[in-house]
PDB file of N, CA and C in Angstrom:
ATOM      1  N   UNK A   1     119.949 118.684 103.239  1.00  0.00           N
ATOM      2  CA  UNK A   1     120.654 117.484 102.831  1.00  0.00           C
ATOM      3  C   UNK A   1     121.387 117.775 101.520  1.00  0.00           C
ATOM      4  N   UNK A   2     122.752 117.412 101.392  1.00  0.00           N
ATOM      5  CA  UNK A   2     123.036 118.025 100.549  1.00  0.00           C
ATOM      6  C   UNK A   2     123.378 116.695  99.354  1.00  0.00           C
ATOM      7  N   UNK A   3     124.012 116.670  98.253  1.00  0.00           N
ATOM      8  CA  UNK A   3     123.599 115.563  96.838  1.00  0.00           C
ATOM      9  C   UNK A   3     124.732 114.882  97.742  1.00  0.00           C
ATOM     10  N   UNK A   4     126.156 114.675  98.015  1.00  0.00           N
ATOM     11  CA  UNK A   4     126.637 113.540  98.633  1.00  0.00           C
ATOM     12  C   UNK A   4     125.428 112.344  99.365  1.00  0.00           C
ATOM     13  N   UNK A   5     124.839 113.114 101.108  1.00  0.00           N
ATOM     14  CA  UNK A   5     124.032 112.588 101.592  1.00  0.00           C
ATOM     15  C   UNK A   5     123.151 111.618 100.526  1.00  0.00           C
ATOM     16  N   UNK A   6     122.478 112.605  99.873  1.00  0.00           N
ATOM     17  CA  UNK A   6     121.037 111.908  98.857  1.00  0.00           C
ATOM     18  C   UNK A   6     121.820 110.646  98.070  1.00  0.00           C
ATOM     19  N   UNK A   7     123.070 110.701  97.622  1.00  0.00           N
ATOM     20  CA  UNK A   7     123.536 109.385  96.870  1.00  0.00           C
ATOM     21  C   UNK A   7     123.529 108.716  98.057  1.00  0.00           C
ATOM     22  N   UNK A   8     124.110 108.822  99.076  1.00  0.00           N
ATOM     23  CA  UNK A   8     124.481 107.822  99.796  1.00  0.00           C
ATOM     24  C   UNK A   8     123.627 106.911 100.355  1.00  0.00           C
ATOM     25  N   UNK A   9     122.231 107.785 100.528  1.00  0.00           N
ATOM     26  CA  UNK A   9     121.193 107.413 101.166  1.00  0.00           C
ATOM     27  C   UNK A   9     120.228 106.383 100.302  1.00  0.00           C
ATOM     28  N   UNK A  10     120.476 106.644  98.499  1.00  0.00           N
ATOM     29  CA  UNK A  10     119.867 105.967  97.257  1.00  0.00           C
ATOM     30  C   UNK A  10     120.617 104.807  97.576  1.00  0.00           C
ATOM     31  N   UNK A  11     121.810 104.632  97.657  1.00  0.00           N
ATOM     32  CA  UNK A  11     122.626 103.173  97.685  1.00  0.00           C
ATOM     33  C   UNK A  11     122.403 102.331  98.748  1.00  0.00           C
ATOM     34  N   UNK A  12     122.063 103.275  99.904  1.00  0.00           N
ATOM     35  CA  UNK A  12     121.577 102.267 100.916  1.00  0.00           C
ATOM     36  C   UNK A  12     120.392 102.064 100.627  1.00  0.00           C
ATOM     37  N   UNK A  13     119.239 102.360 100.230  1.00  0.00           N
ATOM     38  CA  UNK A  13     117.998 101.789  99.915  1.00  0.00           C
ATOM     39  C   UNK A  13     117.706 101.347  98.646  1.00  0.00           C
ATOM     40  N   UNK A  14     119.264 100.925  97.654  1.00  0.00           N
ATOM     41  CA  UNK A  14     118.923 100.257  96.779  1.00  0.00           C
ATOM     42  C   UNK A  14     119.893  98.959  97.267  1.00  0.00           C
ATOM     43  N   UNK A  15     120.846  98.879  98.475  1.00  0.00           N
ATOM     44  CA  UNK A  15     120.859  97.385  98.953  1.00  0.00           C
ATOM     45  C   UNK A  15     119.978  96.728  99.904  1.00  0.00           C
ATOM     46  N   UNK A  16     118.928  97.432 100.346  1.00  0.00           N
ATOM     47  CA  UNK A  16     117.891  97.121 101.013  1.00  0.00           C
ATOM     48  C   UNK A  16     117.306  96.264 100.657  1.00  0.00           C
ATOM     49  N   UNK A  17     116.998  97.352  99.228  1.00  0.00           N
ATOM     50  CA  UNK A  17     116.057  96.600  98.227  1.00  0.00           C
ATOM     51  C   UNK A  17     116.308  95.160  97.911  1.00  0.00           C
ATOM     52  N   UNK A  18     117.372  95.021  97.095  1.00  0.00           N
ATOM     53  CA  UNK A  18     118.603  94.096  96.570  1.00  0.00           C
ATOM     54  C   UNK A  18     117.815  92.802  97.976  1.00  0.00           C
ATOM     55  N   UNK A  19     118.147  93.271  98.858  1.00  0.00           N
ATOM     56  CA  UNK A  19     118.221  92.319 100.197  1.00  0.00           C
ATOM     57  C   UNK A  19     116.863  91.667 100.972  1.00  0.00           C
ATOM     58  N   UNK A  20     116.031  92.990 100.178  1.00  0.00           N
ATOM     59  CA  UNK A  20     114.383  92.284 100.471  1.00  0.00           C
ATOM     60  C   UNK A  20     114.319  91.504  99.237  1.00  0.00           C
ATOM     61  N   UNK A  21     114.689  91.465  98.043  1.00  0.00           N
ATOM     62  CA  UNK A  21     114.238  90.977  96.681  1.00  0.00           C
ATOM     63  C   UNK A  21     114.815  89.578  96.974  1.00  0.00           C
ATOM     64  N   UNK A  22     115.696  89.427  97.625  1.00  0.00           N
ATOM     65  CA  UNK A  22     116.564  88.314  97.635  1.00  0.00           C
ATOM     66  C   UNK A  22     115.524  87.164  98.523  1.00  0.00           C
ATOM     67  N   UNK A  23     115.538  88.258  99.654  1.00  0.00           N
ATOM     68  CA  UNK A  23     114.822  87.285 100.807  1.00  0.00           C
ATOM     69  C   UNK A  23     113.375  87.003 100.517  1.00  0.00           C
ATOM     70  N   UNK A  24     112.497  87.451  99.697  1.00  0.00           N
ATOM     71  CA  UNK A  24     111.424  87.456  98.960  1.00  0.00           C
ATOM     72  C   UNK A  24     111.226  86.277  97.981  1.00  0.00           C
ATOM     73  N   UNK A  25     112.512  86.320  97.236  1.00  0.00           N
ATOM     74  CA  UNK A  25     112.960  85.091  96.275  1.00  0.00           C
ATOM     75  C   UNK A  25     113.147  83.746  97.158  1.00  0.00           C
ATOM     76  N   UNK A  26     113.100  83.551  98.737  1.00  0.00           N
ATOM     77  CA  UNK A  26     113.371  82.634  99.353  1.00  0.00           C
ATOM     78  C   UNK A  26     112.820  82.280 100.003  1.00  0.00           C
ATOM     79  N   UNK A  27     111.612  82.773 100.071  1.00  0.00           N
ATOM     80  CA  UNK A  27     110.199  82.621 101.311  1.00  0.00           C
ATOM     81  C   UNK A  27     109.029  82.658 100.296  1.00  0.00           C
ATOM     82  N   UNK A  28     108.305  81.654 101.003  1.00  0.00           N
ATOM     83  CA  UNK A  28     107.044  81.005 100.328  1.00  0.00           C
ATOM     84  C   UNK A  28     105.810  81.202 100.646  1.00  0.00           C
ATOM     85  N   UNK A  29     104.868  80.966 100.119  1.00  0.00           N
ATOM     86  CA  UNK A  29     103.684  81.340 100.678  1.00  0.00           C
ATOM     87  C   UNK A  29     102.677  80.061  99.826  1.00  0.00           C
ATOM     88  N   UNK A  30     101.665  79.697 100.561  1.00  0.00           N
ATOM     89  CA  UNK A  30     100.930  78.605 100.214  1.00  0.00           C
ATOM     90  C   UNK A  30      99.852  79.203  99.877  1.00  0.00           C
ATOM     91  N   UNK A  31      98.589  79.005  98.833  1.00  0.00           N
ATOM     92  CA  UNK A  31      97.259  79.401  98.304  1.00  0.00           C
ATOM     93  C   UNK A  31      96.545  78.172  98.329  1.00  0.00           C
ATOM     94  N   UNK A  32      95.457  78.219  99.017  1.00  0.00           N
ATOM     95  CA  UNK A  32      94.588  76.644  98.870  1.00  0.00           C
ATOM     96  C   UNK A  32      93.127  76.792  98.533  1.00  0.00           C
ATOM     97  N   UNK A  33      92.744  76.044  97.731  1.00  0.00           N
ATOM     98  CA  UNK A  33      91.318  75.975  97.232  1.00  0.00           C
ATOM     99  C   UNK A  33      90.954  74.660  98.361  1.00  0.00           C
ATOM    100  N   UNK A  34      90.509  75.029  99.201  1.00  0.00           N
ATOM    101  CA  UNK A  34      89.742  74.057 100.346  1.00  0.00           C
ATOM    102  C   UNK A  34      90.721  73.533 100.379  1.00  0.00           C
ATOM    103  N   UNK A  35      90.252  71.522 100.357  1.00  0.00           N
ATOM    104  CA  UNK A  35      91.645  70.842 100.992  1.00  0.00           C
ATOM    105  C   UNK A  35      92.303  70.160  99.806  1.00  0.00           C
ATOM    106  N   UNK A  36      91.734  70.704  98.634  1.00  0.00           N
ATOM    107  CA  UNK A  36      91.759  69.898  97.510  1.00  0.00           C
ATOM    108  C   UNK A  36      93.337  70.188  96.994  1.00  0.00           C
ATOM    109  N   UNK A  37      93.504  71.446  96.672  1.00  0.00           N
ATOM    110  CA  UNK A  37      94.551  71.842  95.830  1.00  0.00           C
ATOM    111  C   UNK A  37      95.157  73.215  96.447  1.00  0.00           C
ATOM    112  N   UNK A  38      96.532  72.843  97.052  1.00  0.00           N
ATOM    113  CA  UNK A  38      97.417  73.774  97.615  1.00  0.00           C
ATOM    114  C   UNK A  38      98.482  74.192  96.488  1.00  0.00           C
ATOM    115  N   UNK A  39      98.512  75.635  96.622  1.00  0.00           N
ATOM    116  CA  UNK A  39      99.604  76.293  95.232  1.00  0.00           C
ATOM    117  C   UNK A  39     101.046  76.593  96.500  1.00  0.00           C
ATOM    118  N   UNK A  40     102.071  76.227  95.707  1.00  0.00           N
ATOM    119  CA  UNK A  40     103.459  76.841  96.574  1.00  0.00           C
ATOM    120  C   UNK A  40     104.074  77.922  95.741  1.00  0.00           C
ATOM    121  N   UNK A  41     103.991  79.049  96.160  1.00  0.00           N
ATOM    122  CA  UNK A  41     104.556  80.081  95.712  1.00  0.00           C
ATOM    123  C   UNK A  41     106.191  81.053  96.590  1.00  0.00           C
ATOM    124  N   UNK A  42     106.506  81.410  95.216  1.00  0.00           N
ATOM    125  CA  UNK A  42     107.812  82.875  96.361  1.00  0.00           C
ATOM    126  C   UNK A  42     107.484  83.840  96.493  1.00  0.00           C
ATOM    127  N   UNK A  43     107.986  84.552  97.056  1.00  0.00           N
ATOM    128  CA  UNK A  43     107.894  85.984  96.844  1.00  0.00           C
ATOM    129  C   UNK A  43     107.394  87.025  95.896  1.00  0.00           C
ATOM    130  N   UNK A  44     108.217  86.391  94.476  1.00  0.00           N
ATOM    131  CA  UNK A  44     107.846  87.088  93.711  1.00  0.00           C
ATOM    132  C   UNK A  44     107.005  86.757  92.636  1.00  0.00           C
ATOM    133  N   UNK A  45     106.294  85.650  92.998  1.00  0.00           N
ATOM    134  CA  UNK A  45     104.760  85.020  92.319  1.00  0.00           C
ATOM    135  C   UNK A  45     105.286  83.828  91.574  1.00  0.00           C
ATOM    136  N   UNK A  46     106.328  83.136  91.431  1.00  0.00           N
ATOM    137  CA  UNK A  46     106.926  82.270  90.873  1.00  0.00           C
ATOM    138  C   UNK A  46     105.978  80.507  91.528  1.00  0.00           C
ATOM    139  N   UNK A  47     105.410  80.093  90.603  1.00  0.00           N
ATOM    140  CA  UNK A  47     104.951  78.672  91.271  1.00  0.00           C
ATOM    141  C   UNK A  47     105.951  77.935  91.748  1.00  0.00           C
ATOM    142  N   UNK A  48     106.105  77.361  92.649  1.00  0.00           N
ATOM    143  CA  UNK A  48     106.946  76.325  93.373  1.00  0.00           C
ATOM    144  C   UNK A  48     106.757  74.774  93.187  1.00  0.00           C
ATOM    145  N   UNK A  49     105.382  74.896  93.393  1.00  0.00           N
ATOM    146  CA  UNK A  49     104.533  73.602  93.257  1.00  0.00           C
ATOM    147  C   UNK A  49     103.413  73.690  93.372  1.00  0.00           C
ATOM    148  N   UNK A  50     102.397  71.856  92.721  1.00  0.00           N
ATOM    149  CA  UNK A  50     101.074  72.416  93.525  1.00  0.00           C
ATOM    150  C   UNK A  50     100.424  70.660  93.857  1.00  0.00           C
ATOM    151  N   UNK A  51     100.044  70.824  94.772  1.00  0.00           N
ATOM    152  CA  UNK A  51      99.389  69.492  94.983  1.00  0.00           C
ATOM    153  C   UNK A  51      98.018  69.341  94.493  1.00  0.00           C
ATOM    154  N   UNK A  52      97.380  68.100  94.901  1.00  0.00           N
ATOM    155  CA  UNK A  52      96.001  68.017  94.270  1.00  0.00           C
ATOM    156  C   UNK A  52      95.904  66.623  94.762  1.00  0.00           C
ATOM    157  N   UNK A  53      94.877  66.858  95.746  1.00  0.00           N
ATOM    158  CA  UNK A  53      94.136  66.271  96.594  1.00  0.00           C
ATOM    159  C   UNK A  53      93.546  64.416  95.432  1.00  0.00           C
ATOM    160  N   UNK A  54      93.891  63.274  95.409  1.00  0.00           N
ATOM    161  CA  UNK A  54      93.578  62.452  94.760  1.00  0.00           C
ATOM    162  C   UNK A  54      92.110  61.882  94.464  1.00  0.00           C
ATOM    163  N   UNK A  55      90.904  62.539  95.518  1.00  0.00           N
ATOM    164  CA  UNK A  55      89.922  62.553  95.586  1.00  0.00           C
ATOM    165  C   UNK A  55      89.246  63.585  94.564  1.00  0.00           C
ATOM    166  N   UNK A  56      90.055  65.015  94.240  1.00  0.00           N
ATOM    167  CA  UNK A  56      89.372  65.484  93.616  1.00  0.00           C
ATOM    168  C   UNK A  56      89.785  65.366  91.851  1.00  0.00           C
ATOM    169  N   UNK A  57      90.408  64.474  92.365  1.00  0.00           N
ATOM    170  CA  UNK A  57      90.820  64.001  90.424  1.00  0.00           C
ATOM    171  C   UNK A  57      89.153  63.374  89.918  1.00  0.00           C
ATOM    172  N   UNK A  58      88.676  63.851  88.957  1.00  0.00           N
ATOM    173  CA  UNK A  58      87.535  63.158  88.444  1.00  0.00           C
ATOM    174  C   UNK A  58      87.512  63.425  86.849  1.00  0.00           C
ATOM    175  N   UNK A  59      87.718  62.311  86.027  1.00  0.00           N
ATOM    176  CA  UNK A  59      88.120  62.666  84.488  1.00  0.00           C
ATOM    177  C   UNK A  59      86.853  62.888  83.886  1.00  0.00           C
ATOM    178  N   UNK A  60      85.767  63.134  84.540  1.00  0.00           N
ATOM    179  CA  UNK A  60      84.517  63.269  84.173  1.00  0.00           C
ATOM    180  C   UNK A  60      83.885  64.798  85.047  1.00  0.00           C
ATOM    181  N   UNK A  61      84.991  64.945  85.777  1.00  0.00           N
ATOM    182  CA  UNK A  61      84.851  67.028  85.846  1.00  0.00           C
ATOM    183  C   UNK A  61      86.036  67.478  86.098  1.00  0.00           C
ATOM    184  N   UNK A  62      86.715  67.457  84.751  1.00  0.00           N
ATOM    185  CA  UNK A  62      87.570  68.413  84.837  1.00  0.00           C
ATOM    186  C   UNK A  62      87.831  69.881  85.147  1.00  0.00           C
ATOM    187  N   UNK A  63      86.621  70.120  84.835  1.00  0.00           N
ATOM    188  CA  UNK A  63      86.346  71.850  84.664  1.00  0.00           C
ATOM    189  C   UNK A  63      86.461  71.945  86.573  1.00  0.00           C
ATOM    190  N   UNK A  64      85.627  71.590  87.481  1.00  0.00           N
ATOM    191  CA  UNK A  64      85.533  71.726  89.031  1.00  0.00           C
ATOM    192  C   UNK A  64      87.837  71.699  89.435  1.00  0.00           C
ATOM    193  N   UNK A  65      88.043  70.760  89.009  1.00  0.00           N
ATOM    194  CA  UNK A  65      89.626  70.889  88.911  1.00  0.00           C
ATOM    195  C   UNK A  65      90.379  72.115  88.328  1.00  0.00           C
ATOM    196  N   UNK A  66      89.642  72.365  87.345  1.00  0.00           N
ATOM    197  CA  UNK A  66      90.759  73.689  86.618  1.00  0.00           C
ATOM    198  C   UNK A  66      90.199  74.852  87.852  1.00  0.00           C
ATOM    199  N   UNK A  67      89.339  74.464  88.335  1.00  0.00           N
ATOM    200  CA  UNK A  67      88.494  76.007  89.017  1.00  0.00           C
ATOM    201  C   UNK A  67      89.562  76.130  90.456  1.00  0.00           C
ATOM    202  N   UNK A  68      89.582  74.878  90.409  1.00  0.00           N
ATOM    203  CA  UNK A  68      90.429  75.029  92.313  1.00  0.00           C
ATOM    204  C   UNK A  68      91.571  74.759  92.148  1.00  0.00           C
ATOM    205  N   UNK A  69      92.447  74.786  91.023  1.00  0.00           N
ATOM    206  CA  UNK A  69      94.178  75.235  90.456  1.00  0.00           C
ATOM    207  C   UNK A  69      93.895  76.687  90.498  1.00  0.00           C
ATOM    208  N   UNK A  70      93.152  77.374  89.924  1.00  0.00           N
ATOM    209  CA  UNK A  70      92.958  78.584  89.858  1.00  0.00           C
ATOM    210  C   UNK A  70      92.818  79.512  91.089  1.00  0.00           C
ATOM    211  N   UNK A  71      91.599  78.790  91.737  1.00  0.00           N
ATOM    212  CA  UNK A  71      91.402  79.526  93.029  1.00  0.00           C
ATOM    213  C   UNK A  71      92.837  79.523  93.829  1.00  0.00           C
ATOM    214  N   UNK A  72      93.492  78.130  93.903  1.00  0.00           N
ATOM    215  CA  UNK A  72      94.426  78.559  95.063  1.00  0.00           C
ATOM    216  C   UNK A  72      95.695  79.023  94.261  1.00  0.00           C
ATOM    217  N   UNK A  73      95.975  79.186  92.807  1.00  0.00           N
ATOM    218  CA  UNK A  73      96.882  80.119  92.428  1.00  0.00           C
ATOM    219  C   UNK A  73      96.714  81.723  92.690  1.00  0.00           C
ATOM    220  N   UNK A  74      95.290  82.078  92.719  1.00  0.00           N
ATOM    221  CA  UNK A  74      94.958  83.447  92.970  1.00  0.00           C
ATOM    222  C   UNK A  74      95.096  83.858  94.126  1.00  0.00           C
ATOM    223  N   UNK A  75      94.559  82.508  95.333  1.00  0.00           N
ATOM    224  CA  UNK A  75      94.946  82.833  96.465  1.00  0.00           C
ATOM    225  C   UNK A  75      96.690  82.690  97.218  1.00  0.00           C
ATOM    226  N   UNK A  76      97.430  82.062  96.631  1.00  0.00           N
ATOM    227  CA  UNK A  76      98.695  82.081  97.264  1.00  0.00           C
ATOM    228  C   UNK A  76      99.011  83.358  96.393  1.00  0.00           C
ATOM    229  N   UNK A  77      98.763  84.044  95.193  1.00  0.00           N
ATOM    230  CA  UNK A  77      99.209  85.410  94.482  1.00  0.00           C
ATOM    231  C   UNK A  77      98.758  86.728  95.510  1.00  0.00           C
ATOM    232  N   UNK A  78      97.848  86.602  96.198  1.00  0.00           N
ATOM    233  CA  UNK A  78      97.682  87.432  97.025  1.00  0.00           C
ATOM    234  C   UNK A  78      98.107  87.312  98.447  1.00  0.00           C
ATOM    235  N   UNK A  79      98.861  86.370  98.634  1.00  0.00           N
ATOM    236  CA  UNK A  79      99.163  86.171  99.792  1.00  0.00           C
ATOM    237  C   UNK A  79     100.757  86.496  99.338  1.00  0.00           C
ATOM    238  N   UNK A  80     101.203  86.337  98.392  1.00  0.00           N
ATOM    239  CA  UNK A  80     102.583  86.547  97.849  1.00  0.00           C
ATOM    240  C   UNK A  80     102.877  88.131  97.858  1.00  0.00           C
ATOM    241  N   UNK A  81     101.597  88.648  97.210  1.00  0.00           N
ATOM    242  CA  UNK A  81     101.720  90.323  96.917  1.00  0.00           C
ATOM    243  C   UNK A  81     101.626  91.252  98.459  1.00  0.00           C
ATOM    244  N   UNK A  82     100.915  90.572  99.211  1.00  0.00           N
ATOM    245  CA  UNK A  82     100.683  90.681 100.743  1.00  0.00           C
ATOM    246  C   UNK A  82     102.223  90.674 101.316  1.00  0.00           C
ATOM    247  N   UNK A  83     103.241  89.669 101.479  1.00  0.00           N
ATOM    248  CA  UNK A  83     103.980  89.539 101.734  1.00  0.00           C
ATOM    249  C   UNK A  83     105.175  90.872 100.961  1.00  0.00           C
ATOM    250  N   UNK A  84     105.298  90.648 100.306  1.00  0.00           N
ATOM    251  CA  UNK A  84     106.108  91.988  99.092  1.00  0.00           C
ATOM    252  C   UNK A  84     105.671  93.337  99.803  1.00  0.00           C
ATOM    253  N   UNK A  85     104.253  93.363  99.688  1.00  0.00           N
ATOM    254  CA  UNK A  85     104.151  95.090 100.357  1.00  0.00           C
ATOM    255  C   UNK A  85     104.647  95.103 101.670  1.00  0.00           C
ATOM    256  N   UNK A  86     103.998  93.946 102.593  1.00  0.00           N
ATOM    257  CA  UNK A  86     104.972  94.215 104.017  1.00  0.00           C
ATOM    258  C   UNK A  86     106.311  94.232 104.269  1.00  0.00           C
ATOM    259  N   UNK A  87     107.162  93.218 103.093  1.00  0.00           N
ATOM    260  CA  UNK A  87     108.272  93.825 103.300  1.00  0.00           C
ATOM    261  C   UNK A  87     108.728  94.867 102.834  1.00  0.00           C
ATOM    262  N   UNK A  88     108.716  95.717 101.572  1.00  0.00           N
ATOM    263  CA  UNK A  88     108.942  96.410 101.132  1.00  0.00           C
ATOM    264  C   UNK A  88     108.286  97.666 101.777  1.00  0.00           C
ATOM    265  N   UNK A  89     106.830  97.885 102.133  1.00  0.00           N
ATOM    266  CA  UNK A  89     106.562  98.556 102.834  1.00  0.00           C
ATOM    267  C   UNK A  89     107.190  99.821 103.477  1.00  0.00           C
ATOM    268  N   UNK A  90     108.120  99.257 104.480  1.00  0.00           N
ATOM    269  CA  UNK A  90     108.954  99.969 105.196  1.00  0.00           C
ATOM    270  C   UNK A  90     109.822 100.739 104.380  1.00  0.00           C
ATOM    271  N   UNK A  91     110.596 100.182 103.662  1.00  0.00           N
ATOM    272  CA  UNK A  91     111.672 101.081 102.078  1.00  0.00           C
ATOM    273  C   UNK A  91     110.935 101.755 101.535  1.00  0.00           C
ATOM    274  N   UNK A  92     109.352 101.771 100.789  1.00  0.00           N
ATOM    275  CA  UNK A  92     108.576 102.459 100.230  1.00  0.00           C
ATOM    276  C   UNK A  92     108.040 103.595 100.914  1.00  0.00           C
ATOM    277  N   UNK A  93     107.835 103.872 102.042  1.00  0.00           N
ATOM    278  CA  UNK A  93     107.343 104.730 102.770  1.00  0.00           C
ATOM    279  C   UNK A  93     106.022 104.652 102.451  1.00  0.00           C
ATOM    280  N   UNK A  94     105.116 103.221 102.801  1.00  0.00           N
ATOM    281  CA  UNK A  94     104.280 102.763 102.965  1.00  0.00           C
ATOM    282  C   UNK A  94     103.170 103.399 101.184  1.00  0.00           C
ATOM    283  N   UNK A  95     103.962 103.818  99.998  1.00  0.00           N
ATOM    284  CA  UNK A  95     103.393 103.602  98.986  1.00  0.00           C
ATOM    285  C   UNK A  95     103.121 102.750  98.019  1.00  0.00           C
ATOM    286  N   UNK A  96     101.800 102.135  97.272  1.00  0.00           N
ATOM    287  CA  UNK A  96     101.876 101.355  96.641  1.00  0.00           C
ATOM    288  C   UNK A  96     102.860 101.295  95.660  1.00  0.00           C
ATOM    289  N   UNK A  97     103.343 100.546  94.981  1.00  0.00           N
ATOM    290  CA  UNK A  97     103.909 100.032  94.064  1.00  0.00           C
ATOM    291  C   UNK A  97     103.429  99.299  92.734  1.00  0.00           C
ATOM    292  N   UNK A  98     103.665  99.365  91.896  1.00  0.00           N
ATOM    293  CA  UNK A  98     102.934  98.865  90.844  1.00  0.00           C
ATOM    294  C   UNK A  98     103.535  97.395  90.755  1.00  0.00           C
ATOM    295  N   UNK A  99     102.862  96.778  90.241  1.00  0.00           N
ATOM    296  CA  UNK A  99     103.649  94.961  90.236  1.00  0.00           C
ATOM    297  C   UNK A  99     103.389  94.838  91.465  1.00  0.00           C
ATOM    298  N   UNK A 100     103.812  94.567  92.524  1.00  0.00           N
ATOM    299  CA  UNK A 100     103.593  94.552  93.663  1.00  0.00           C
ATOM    300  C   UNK A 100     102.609  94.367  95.035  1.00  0.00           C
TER     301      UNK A 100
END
């Protein structure tokens, strides 16, 4: 392969990229602590939103509330990072990535 090829081949897998980052930035993924509190996330870990179940509002346990914002932020973050490696995946030649 000679250095023409190799550029040509960098530009196409840096509009790939460009084109998964985009579509990543536009697809969501949900994290839920039971039925209480659902996190809306993108692609690239950005919160969207988050609901919270009106039953589990209690101004006398807050702490049980901060626990299940948390849980389902951790869980839609791994469902986000899940999503990123499968798409990217394929461009990476199935290596991890850092961030990612």
């Amino acid at each position: 392969m000679n250095q023409r090829q190799l550029e040509q081949m960098a530009r196409q897998m840096q509009k790939e990229m460009m084109r998964i980052q985009e579509e990543l930035a536009n697809t969501t993924v949900e994290g839920t602590a039971g039925s209480y509190v659902t996190v809306t996330m993108n692609g690239h870990r950005d919160v969207k939103s988050i609901k919270i179940a009106p039953e589990v509002v209690d101004p006398d346990d807050i702490e049980t509330l901060q626990d299940l914002i948390v849980a389902a932020i951790t869980d839609a973050s791994k469902k986000a990072q899940e999503l990123a490696e499968q798409r990217l995946g394929p461009l990476a030649g199935g290596m991890k990535l850092p961030g990612f």
